[in-house]
PDB file of N, CA and C in Angstrom:
ATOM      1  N   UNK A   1     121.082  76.592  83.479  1.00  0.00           N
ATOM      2  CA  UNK A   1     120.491  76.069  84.697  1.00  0.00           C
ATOM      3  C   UNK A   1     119.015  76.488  84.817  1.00  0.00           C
ATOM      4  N   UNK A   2     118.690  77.912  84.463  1.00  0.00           N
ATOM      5  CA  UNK A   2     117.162  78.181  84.346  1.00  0.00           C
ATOM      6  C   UNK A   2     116.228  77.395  83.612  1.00  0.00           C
ATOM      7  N   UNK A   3     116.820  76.846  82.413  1.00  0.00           N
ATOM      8  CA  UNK A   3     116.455  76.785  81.828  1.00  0.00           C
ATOM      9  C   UNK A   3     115.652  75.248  81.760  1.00  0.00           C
ATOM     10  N   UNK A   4     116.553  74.481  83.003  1.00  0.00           N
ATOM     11  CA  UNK A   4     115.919  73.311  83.531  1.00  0.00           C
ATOM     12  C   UNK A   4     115.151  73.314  85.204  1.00  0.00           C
ATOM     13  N   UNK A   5     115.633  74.262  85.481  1.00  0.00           N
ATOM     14  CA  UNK A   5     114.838  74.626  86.527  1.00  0.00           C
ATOM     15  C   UNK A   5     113.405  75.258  86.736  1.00  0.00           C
ATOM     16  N   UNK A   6     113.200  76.042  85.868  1.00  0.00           N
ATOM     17  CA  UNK A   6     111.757  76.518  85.534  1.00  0.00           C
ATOM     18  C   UNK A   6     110.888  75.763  85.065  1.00  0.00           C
ATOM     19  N   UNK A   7     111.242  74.578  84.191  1.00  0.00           N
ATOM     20  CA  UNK A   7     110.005  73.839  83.769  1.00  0.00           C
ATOM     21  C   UNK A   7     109.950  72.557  84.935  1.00  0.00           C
ATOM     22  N   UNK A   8     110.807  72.812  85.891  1.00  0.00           N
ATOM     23  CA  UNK A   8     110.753  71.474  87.107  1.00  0.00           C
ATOM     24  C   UNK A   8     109.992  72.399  88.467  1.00  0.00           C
ATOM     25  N   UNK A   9     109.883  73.241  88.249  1.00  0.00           N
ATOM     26  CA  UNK A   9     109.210  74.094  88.843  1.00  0.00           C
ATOM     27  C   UNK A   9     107.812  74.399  88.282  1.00  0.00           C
ATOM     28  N   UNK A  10     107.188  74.533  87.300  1.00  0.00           N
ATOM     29  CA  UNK A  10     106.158  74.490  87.022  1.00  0.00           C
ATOM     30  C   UNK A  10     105.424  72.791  87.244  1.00  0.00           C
ATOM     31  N   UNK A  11     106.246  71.645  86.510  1.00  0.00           N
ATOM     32  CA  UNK A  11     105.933  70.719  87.443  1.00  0.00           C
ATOM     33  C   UNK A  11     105.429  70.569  88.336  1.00  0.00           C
ATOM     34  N   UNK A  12     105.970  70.973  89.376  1.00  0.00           N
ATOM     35  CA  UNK A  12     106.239  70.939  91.240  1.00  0.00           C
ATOM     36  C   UNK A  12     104.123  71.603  91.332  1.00  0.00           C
ATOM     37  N   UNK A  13     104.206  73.067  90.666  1.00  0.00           N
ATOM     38  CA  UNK A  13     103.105  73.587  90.718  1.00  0.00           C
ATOM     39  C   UNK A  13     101.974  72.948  90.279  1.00  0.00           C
ATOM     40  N   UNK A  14     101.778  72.360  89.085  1.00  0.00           N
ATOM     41  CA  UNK A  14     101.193  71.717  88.826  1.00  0.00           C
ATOM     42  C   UNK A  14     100.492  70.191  89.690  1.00  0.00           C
ATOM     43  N   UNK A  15     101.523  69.459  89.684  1.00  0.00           N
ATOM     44  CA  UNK A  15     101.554  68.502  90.894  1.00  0.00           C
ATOM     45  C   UNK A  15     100.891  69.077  91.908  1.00  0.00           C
ATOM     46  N   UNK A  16     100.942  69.942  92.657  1.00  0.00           N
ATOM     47  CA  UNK A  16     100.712  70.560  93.725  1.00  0.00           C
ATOM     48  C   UNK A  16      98.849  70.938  93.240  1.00  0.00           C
ATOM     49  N   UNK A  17      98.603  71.413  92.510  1.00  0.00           N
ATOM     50  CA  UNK A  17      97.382  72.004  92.080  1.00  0.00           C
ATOM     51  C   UNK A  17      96.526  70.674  91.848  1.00  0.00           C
ATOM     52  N   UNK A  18      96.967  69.412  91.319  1.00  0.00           N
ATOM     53  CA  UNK A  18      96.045  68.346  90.555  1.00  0.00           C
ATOM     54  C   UNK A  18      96.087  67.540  92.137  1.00  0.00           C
ATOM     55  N   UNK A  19      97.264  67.767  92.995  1.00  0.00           N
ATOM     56  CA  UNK A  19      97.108  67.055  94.298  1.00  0.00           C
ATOM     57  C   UNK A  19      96.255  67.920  94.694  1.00  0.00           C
ATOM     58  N   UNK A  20      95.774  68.552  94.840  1.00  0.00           N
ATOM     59  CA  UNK A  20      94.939  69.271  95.715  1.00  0.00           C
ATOM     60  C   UNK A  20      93.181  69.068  95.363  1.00  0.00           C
ATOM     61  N   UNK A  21      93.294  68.880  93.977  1.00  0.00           N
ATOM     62  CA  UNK A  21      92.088  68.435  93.144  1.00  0.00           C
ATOM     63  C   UNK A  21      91.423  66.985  93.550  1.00  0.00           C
ATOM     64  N   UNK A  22      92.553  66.032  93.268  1.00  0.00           N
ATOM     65  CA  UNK A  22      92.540  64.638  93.845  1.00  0.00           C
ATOM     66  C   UNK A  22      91.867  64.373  95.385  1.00  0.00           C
ATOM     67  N   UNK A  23      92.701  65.400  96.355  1.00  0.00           N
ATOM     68  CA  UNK A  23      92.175  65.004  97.755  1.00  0.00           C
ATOM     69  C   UNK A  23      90.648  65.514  98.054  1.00  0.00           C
ATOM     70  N   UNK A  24      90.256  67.174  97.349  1.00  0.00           N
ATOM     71  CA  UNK A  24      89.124  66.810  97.432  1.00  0.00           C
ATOM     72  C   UNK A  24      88.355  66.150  96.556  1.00  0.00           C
ATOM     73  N   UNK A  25      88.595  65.688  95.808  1.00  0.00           N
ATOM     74  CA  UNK A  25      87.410  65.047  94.776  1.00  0.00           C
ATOM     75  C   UNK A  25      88.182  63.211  94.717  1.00  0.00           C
ATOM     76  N   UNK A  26      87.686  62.753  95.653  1.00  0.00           N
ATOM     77  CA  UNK A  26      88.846  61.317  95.959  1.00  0.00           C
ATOM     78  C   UNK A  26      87.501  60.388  94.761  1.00  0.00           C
ATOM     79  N   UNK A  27      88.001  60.749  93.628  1.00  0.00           N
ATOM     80  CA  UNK A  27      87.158  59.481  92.904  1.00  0.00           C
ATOM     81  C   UNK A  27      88.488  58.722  92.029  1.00  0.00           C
ATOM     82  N   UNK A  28      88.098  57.408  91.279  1.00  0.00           N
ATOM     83  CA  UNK A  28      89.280  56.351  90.773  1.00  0.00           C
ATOM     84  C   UNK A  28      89.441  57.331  89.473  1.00  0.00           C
ATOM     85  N   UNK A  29      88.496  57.625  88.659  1.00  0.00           N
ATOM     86  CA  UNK A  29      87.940  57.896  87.277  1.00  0.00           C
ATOM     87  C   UNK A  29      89.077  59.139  87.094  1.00  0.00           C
ATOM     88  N   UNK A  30      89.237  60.320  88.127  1.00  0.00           N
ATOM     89  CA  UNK A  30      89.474  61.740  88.098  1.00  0.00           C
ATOM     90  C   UNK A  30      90.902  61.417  88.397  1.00  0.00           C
ATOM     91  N   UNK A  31      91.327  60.255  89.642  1.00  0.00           N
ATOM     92  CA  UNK A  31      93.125  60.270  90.073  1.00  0.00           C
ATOM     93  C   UNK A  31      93.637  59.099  88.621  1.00  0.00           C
ATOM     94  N   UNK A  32      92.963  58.569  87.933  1.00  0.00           N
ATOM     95  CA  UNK A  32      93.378  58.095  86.700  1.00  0.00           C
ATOM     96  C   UNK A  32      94.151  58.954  85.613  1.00  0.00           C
ATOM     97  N   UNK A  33      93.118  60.135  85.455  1.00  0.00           N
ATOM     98  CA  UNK A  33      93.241  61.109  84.405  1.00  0.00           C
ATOM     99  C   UNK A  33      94.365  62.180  85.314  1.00  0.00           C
ATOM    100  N   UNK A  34      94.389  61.998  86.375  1.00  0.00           N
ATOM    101  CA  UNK A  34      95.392  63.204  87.210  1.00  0.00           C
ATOM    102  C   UNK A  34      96.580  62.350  86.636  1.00  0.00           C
ATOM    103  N   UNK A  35      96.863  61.204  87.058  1.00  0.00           N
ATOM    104  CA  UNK A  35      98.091  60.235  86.474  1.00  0.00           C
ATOM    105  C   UNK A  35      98.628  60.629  85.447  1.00  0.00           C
ATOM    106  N   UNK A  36      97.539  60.320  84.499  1.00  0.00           N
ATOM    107  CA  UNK A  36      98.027  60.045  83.225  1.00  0.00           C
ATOM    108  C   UNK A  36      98.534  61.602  82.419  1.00  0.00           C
ATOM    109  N   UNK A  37      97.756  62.588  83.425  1.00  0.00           N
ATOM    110  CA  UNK A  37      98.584  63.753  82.963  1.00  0.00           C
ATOM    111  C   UNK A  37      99.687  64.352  83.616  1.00  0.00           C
ATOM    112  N   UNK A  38     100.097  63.872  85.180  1.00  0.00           N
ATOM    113  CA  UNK A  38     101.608  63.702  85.760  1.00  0.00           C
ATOM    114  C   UNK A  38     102.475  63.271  84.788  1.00  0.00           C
ATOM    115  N   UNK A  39     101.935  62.078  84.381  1.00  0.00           N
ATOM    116  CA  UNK A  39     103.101  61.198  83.336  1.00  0.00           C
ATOM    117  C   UNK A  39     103.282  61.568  82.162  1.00  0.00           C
ATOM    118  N   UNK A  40     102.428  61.969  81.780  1.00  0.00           N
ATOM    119  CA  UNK A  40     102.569  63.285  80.491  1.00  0.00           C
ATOM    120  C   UNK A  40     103.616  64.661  80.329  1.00  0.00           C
ATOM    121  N   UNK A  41     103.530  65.221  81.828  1.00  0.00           N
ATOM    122  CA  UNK A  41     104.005  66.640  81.961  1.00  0.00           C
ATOM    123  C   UNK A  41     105.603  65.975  81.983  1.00  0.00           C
ATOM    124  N   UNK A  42     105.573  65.118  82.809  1.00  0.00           N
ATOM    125  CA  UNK A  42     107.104  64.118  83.590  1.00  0.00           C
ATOM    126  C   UNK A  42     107.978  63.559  82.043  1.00  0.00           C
ATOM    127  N   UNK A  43     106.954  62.785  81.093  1.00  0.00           N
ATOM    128  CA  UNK A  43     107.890  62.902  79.758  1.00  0.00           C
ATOM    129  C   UNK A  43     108.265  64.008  79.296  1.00  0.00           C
ATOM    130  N   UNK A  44     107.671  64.811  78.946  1.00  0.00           N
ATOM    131  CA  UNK A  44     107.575  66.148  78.308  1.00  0.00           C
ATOM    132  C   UNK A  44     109.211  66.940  78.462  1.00  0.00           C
ATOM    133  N   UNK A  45     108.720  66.690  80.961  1.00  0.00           N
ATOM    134  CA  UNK A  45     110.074  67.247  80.949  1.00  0.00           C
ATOM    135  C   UNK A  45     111.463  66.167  80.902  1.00  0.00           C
ATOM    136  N   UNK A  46     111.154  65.390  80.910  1.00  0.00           N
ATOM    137  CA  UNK A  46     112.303  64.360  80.798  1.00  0.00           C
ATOM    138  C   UNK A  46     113.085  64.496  79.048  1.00  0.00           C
ATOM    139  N   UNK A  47     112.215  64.560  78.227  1.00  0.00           N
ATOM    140  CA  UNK A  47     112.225  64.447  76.821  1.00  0.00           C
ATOM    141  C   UNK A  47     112.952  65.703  76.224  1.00  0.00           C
ATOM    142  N   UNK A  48     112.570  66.679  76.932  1.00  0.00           N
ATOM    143  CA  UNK A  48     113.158  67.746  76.492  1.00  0.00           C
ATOM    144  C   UNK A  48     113.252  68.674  75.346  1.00  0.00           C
ATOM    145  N   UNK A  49     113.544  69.716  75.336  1.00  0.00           N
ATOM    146  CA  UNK A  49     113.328  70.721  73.451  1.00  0.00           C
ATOM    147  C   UNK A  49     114.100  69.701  72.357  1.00  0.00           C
ATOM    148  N   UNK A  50     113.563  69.821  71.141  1.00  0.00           N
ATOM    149  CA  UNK A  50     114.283  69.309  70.406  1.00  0.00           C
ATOM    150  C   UNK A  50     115.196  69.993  70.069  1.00  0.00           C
ATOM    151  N   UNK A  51     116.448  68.817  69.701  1.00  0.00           N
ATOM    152  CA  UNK A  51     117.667  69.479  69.740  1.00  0.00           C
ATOM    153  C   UNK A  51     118.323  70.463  69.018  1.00  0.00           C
ATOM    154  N   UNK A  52     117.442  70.475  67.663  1.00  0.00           N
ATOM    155  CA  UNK A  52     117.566  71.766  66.851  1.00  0.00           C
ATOM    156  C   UNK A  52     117.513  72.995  67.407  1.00  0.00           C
ATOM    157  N   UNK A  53     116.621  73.192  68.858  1.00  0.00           N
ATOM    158  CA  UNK A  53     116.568  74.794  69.669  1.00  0.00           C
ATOM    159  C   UNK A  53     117.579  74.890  70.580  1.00  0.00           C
TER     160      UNK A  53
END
């Protein structure tokens, strides 16, 4: 259970840190690149260790 809970939790933090970036710095260019690295972290954790570990 930790073991999926901690990296959905760093998530959460993250999210939380790039939202905070976004509201003050409200440009298209910067919430593009915030995206595209949400959707990055979000595969990552969706995708999971490979199954050999």
């Amino acid at each position: 259970m930790t073991a999926r809970l901690l990296p959905l939790l760093a998530l959460v933090v993250l999210a939380a840190f790039l939202g905070i970036l976004v509201l003050e710095v409200p440009r298209l260019d910067l919430g593009l690149v915030i995206a595209a690295t949400l959707l990055l972290a979000i595969w990552d954790l969706v995708r999971g260790p490979p199954s050999g570990h």
